[in-house]
N, C-alpha and C. Protein backbone atom coordinates (compact mmCIF):
# COMPACT_ATOMS: atom_id res chain seq x y z
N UNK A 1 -10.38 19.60 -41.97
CA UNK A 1 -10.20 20.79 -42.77
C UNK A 1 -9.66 20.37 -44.14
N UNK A 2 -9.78 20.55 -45.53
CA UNK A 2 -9.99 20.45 -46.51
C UNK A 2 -8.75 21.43 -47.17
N UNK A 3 -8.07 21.11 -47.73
CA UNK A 3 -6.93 21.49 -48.47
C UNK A 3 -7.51 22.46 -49.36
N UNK A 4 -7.42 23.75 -49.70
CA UNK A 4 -7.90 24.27 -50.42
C UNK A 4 -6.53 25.08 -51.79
N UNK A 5 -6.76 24.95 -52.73
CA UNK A 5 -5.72 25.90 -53.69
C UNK A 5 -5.76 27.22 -53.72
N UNK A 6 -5.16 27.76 -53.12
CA UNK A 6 -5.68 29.43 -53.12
C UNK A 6 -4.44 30.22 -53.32
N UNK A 7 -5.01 30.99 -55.01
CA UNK A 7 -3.46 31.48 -55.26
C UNK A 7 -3.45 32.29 -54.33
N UNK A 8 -4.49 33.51 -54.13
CA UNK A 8 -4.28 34.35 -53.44
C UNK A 8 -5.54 35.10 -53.26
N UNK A 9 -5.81 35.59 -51.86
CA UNK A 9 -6.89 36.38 -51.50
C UNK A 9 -6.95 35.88 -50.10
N UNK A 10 -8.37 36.01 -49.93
CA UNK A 10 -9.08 35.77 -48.13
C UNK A 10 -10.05 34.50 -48.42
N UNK A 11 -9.80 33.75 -48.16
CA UNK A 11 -11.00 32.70 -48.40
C UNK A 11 -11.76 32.26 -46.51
N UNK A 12 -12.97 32.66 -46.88
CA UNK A 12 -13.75 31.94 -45.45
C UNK A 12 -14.39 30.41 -45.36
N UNK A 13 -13.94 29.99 -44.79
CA UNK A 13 -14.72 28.53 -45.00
C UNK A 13 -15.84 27.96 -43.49
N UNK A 14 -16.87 28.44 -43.72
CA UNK A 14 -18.23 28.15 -42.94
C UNK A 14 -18.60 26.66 -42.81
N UNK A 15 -19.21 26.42 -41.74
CA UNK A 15 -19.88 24.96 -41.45
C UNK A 15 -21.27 24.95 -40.41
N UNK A 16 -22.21 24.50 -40.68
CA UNK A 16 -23.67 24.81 -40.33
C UNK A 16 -23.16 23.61 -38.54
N UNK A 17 -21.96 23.33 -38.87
CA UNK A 17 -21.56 22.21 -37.62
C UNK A 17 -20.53 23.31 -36.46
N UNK A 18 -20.74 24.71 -36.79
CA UNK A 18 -19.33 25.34 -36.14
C UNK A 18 -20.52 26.66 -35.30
N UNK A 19 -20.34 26.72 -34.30
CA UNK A 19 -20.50 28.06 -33.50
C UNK A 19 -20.39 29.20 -34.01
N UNK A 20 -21.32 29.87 -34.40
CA UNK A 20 -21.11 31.19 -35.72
C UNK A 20 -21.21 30.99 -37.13
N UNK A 21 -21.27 29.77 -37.23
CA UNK A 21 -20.86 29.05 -38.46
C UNK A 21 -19.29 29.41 -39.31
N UNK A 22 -18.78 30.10 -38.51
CA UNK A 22 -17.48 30.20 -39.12
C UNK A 22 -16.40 28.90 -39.02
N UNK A 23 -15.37 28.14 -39.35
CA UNK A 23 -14.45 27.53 -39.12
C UNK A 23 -13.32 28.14 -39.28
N UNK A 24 -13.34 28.68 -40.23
CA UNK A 24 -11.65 29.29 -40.62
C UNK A 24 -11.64 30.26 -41.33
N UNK A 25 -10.45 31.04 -41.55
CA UNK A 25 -10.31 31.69 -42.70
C UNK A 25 -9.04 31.91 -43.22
N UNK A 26 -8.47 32.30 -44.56
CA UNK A 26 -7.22 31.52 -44.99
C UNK A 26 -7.41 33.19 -45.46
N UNK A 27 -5.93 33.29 -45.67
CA UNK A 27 -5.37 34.46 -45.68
C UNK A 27 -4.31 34.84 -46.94
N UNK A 28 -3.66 34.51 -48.40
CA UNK A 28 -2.47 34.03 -48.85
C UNK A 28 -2.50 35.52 -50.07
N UNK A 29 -0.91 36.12 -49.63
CA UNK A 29 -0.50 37.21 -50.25
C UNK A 29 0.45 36.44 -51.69
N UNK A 30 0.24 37.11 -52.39
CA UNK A 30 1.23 36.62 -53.84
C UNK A 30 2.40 36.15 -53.21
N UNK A 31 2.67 35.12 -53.61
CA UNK A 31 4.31 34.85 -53.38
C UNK A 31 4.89 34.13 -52.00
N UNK A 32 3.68 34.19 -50.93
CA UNK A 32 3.66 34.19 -49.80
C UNK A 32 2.95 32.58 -49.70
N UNK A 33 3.19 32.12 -48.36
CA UNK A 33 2.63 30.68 -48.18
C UNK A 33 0.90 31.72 -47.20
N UNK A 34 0.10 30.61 -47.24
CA UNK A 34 -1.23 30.61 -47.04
C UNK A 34 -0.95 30.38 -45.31
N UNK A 35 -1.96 31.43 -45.14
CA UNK A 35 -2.06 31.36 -43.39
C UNK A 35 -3.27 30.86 -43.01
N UNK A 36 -3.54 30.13 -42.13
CA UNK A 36 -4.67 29.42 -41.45
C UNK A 36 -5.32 30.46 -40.40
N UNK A 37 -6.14 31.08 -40.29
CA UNK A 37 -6.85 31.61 -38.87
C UNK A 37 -7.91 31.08 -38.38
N UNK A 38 -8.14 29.97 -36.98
CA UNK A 38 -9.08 29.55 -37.13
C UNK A 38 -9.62 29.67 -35.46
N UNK A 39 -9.40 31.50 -35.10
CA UNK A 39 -9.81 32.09 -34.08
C UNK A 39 -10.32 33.54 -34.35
N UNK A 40 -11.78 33.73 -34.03
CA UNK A 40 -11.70 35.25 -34.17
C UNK A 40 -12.65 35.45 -33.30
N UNK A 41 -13.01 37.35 -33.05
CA UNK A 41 -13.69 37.82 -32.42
C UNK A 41 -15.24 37.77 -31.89
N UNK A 42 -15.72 37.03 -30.88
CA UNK A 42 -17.09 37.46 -30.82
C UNK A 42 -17.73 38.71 -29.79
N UNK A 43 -18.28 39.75 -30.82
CA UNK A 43 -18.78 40.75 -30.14
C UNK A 43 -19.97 40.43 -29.26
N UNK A 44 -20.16 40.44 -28.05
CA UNK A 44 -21.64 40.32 -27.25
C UNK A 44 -22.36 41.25 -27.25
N UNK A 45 -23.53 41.47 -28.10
CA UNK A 45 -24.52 42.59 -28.22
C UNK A 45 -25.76 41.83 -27.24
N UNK A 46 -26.23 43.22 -26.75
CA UNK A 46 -27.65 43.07 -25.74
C UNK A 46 -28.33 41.72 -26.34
N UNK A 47 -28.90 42.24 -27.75
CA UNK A 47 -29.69 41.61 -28.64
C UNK A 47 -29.19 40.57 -29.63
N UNK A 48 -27.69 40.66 -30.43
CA UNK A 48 -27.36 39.74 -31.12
C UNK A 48 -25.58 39.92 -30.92
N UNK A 49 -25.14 38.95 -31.24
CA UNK A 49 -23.75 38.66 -31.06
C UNK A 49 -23.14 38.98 -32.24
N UNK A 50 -22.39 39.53 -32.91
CA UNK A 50 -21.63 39.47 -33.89
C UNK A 50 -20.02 39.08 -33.82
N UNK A 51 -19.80 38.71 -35.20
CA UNK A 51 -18.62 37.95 -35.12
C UNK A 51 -17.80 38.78 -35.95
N UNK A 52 -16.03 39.06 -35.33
CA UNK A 52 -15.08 39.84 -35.98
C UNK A 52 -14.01 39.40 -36.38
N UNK A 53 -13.62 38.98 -37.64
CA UNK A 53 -12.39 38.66 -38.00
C UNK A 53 -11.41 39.44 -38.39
N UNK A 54 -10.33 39.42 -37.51
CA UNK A 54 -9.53 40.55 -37.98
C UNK A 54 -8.01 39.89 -37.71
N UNK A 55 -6.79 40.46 -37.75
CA UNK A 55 -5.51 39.64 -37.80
C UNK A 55 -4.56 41.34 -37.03
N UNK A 56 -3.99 40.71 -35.53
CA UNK A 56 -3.41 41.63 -34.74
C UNK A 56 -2.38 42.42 -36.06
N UNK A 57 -1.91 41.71 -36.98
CA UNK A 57 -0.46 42.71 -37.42
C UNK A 57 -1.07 43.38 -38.20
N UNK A 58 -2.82 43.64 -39.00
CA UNK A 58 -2.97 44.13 -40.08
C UNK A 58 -4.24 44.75 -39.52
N UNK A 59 -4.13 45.77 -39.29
CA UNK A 59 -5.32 46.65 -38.61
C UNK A 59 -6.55 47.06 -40.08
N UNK A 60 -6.22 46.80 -41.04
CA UNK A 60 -7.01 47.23 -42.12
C UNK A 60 -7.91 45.82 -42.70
N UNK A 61 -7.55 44.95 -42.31
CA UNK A 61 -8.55 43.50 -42.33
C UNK A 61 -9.11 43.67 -41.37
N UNK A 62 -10.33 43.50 -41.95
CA UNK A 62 -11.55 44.05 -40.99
C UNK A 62 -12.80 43.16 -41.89
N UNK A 63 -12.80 42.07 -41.09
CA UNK A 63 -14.55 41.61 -41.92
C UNK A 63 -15.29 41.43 -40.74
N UNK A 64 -16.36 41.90 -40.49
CA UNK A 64 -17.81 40.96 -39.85
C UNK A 64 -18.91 40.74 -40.04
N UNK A 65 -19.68 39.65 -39.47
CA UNK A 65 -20.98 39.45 -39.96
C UNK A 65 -21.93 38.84 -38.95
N UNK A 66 -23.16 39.07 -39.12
CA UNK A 66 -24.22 39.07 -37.91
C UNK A 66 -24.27 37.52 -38.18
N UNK A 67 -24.45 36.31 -37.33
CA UNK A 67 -24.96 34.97 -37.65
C UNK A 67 -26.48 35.19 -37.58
N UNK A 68 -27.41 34.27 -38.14
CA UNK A 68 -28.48 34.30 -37.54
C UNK A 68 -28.62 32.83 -37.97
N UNK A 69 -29.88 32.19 -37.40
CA UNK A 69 -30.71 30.51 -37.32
C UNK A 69 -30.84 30.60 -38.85
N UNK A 70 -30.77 29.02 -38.79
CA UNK A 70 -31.30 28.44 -40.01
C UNK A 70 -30.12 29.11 -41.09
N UNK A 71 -28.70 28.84 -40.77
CA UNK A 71 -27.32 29.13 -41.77
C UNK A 71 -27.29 30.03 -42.89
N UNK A 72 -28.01 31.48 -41.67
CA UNK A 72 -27.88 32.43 -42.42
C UNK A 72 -26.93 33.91 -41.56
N UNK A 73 -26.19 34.18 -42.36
CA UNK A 73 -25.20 35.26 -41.76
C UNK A 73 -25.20 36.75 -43.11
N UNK A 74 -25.08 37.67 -42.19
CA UNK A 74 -24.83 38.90 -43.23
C UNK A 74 -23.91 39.60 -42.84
N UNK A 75 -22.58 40.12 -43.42
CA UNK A 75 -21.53 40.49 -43.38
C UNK A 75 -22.01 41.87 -43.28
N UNK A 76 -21.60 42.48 -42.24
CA UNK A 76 -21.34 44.30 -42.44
C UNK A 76 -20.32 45.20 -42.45
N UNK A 77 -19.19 44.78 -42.40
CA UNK A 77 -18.34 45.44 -42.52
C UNK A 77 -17.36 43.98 -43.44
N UNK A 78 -16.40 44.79 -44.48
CA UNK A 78 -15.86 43.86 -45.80
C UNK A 78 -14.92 44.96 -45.60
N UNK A 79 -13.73 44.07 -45.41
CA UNK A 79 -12.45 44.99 -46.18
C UNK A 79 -12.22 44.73 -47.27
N UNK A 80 -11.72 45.60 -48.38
CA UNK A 80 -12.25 45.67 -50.01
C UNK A 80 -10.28 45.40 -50.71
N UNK A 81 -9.71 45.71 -49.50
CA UNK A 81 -8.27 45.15 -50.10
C UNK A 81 -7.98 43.70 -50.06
N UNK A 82 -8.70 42.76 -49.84
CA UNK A 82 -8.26 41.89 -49.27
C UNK A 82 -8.82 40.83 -50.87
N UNK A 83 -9.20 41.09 -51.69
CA UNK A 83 -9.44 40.62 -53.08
C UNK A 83 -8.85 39.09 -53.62
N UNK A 84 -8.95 38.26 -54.35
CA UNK A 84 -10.34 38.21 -54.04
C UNK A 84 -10.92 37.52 -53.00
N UNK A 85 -12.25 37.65 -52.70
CA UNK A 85 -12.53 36.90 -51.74
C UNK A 85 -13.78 35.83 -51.51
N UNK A 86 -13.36 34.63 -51.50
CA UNK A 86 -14.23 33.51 -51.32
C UNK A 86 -14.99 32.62 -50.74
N UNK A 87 -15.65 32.45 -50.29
CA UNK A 87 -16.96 32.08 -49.61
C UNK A 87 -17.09 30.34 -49.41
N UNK A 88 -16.66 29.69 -49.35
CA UNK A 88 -16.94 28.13 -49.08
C UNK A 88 -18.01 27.58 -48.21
N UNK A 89 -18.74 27.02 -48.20
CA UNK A 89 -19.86 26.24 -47.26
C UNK A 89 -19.77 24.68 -47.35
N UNK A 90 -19.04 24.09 -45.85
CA UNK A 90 -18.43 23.02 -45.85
C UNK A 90 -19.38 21.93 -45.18
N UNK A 91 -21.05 22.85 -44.68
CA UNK A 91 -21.86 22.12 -43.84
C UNK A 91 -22.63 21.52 -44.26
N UNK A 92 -23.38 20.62 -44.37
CA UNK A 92 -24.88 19.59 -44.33
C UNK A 92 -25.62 20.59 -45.28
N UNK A 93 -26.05 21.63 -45.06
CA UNK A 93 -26.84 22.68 -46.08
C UNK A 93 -26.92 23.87 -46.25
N UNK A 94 -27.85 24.31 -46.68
CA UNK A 94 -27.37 25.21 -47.76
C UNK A 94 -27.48 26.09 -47.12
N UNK A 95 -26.36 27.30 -47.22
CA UNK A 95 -25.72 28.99 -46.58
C UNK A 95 -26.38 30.13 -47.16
N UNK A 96 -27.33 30.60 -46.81
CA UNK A 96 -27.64 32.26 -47.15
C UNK A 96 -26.68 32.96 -46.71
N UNK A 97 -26.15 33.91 -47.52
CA UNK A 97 -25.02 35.07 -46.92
C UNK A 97 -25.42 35.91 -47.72
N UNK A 98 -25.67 37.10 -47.14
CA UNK A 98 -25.82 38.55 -47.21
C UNK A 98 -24.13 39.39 -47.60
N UNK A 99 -23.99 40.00 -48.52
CA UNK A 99 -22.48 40.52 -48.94
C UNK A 99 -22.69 41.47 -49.38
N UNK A 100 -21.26 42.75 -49.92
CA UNK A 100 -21.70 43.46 -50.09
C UNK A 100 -21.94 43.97 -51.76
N UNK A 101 -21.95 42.01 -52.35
CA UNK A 101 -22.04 41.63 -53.81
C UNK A 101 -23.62 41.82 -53.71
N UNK A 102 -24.26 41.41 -52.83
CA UNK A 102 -25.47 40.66 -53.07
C UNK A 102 -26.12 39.33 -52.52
N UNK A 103 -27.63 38.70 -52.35
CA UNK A 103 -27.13 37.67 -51.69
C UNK A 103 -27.09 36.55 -52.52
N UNK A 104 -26.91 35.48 -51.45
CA UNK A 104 -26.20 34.06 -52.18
C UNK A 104 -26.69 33.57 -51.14
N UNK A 105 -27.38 32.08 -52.45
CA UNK A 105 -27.77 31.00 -51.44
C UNK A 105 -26.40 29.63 -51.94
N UNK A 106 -25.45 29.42 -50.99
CA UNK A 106 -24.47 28.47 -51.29
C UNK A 106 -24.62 27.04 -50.95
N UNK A 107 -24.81 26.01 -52.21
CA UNK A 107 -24.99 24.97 -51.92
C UNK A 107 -24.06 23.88 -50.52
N UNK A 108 -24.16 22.95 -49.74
CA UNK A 108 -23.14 22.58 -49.62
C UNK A 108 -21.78 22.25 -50.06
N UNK A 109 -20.46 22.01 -49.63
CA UNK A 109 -19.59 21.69 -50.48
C UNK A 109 -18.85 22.59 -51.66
N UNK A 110 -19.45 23.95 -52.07
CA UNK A 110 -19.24 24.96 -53.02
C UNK A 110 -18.49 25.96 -52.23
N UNK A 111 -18.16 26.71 -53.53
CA UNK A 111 -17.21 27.88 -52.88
C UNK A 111 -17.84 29.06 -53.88
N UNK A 112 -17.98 30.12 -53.50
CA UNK A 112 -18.39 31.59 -54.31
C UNK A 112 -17.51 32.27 -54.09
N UNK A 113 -16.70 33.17 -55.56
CA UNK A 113 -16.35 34.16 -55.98
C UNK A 113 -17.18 34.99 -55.84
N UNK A 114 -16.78 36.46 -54.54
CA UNK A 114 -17.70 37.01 -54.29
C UNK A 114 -16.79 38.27 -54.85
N UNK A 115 -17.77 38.96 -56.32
CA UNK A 115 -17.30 39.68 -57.33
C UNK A 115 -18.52 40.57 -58.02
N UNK A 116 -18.19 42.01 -58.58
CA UNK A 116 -19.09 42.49 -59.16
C UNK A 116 -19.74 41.69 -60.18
N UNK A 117 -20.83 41.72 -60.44
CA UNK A 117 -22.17 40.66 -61.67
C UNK A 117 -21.82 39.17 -61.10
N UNK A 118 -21.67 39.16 -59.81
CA UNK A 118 -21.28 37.38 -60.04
C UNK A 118 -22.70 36.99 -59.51
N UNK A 119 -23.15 36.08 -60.49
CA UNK A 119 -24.44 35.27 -61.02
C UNK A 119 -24.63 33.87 -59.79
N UNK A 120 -23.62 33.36 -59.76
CA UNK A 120 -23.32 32.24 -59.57
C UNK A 120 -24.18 32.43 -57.98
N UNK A 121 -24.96 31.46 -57.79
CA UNK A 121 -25.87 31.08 -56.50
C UNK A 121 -26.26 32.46 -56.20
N UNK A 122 -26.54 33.44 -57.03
CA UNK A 122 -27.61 34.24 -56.43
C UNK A 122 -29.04 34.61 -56.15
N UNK A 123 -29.38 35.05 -54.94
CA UNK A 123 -31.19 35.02 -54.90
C UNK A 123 -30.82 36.55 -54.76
N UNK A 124 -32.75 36.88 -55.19
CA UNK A 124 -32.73 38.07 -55.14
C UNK A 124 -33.40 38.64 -54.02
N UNK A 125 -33.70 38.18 -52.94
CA UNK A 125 -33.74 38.66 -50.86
C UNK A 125 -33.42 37.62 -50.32
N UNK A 126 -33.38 37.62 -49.03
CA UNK A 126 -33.14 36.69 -48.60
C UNK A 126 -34.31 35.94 -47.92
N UNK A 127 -34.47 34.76 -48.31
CA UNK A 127 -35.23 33.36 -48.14
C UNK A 127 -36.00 33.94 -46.67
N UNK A 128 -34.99 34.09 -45.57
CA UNK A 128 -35.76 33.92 -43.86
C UNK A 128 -35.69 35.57 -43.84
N UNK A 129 -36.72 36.09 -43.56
CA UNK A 129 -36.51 37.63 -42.95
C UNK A 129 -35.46 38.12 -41.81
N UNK A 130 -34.62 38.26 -42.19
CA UNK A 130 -33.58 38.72 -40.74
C UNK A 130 -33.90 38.92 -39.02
N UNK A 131 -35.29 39.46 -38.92
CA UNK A 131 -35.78 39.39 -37.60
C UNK A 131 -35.36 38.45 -37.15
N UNK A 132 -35.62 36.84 -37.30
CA UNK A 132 -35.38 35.41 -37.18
C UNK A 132 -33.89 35.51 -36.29
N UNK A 133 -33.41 35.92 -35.43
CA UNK A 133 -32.43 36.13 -34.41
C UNK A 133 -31.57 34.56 -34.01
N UNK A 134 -30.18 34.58 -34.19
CA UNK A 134 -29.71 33.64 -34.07
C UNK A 134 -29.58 33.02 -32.67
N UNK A 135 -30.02 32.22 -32.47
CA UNK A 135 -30.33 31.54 -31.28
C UNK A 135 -29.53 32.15 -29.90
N UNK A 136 -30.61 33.34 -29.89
CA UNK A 136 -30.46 34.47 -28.50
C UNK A 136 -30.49 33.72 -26.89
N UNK A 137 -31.72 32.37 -26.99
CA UNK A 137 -32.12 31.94 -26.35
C UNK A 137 -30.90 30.83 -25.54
N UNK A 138 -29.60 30.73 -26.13
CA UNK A 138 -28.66 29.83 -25.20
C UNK A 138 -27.70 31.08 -24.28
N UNK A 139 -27.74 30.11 -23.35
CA UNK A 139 -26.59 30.65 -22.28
C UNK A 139 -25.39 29.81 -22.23
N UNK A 140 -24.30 30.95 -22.44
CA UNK A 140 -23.16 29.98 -21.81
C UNK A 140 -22.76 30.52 -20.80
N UNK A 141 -22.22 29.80 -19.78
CA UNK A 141 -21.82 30.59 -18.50
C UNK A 141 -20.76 29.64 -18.18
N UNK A 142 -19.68 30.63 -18.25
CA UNK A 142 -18.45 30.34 -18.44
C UNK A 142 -17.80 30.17 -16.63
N UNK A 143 -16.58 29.50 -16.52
CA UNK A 143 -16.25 28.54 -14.61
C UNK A 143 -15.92 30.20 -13.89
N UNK A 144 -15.86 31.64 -14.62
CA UNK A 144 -15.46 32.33 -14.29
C UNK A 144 -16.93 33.67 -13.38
N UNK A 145 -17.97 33.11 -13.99
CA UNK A 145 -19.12 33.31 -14.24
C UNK A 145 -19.83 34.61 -15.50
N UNK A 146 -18.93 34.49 -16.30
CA UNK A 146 -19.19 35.31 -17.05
C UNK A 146 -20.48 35.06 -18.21
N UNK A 147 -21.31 35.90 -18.75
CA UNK A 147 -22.08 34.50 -19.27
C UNK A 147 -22.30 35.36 -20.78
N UNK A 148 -22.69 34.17 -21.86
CA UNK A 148 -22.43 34.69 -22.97
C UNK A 148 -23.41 34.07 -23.67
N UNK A 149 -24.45 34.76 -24.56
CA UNK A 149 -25.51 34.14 -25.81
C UNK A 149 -25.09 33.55 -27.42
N UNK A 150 -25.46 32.76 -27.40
CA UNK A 150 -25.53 32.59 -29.21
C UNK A 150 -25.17 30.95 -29.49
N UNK A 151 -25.28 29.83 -30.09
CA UNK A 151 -25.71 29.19 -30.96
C UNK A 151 -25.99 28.83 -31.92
N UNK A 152 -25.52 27.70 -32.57
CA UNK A 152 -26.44 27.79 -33.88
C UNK A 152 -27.41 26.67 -33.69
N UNK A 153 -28.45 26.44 -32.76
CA UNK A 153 -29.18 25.51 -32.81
C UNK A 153 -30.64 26.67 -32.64
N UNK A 154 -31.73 25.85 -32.30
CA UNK A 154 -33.03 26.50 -31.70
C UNK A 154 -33.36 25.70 -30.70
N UNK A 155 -32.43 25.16 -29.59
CA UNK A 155 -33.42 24.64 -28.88
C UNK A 155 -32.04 25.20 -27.44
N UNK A 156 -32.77 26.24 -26.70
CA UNK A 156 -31.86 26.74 -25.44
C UNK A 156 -31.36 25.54 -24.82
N UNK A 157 -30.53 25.76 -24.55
CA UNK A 157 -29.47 25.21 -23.45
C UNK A 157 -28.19 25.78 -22.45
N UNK A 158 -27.80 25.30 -21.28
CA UNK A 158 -26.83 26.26 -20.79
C UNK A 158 -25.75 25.15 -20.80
N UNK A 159 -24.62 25.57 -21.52
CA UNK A 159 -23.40 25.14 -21.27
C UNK A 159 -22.18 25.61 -20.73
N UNK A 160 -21.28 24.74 -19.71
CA UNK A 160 -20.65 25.06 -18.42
C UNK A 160 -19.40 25.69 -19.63
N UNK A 161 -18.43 26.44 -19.81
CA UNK A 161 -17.34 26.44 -20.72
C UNK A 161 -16.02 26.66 -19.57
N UNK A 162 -14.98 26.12 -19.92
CA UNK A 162 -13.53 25.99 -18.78
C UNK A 162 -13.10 26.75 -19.88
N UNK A 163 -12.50 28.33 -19.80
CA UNK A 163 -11.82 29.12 -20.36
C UNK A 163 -10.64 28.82 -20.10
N UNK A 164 -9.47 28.71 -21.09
CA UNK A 164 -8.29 28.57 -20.77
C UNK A 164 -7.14 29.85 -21.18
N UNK A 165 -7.41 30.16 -22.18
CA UNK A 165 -6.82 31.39 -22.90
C UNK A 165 -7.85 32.79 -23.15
N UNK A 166 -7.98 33.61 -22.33
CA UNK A 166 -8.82 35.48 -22.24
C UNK A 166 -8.41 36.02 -22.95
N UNK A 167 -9.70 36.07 -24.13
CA UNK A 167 -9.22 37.32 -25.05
C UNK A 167 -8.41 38.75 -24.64
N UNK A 168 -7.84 39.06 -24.95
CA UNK A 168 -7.08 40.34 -24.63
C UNK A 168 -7.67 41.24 -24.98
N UNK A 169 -8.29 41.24 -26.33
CA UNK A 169 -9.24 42.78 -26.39
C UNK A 169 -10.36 42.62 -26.44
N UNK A 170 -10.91 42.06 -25.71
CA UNK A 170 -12.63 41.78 -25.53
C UNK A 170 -12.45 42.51 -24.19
């Protein structure tokens, strides 16, 4: 994980190497030291999984976003207090993200200021048509037998997972 300077805002930092492609997300109020979160919600939908980042003491942080193949994710719900907020892509290549700026294709290694007119790595649709479903096709089936979809690869597989800590509000 990569030291980042962050006076202040929400910064997400993605990796085309991470499950969801999320890794972390950093949290730092004026005045305040920078918080690390590098656990959040996955919703299990019939059809696609979505992912929820949110923080138990602050019920009004609220971000999520659909993953899909080929390191592309679209955020649908943005909490708008949480300013500013920045976008990093720490993986092998390059991040389509869907926001509610606009989209952005993010090189590796870069970070986006995601801001009204911000120019910087924007396309104007997105590259893969969204149909393109993030790898629906893996199973995990967890020692409990619970079983759960999603991936970021394209090639199915079932992996055994030893749960140690149960989400509480899943």
């Amino acid at each position: 994980m990569k030291n980042y300077d962050l006076e202040f805002g929400t910064m997400f930092v993605f990796s085309d190497q991470k499950d969801y492609y999320l890794d972390h997300f950093i949290i730092k109020a004026p005045e305040e030291e920078a918080v690390i979160y590098d656990t959040y919600r996955v919703k299990q939908g019939m059809y696609q999984d979505s992912v929820h980042c949110k923080i138990k003491e602050d019920p009004f942080f609220d971000f999520r976003f659909l993953p899909y193949k080929d390191n592309r994710l679209k955020f649908y719900s943005w909490s708008h207090d949480y300013r500013p907020v920045y976008l990093v892509n720490e993986g092998e290549k390059d991040l389509e993200i869907d926001t509610p700026f606009g989209y952005f294709l993010i090189p590796p290694n870069e970070i986006l200021e995601c801001k009204k007119d911000q120019e910087k790595y924007r396309i104007e649709k997105p590259i893969v048509p969204a149909i393109d479903k993030y790898g629906v096709n893996d199973v995990y089936v967890y020692e409990d037998g619970k079983i759960a979809y999603g991936k970021p690869n394209n090639d199915p597989e079932i992996i055994y997972v030893k749960e140690e800590n149960k989400n509480e509000d899943r």
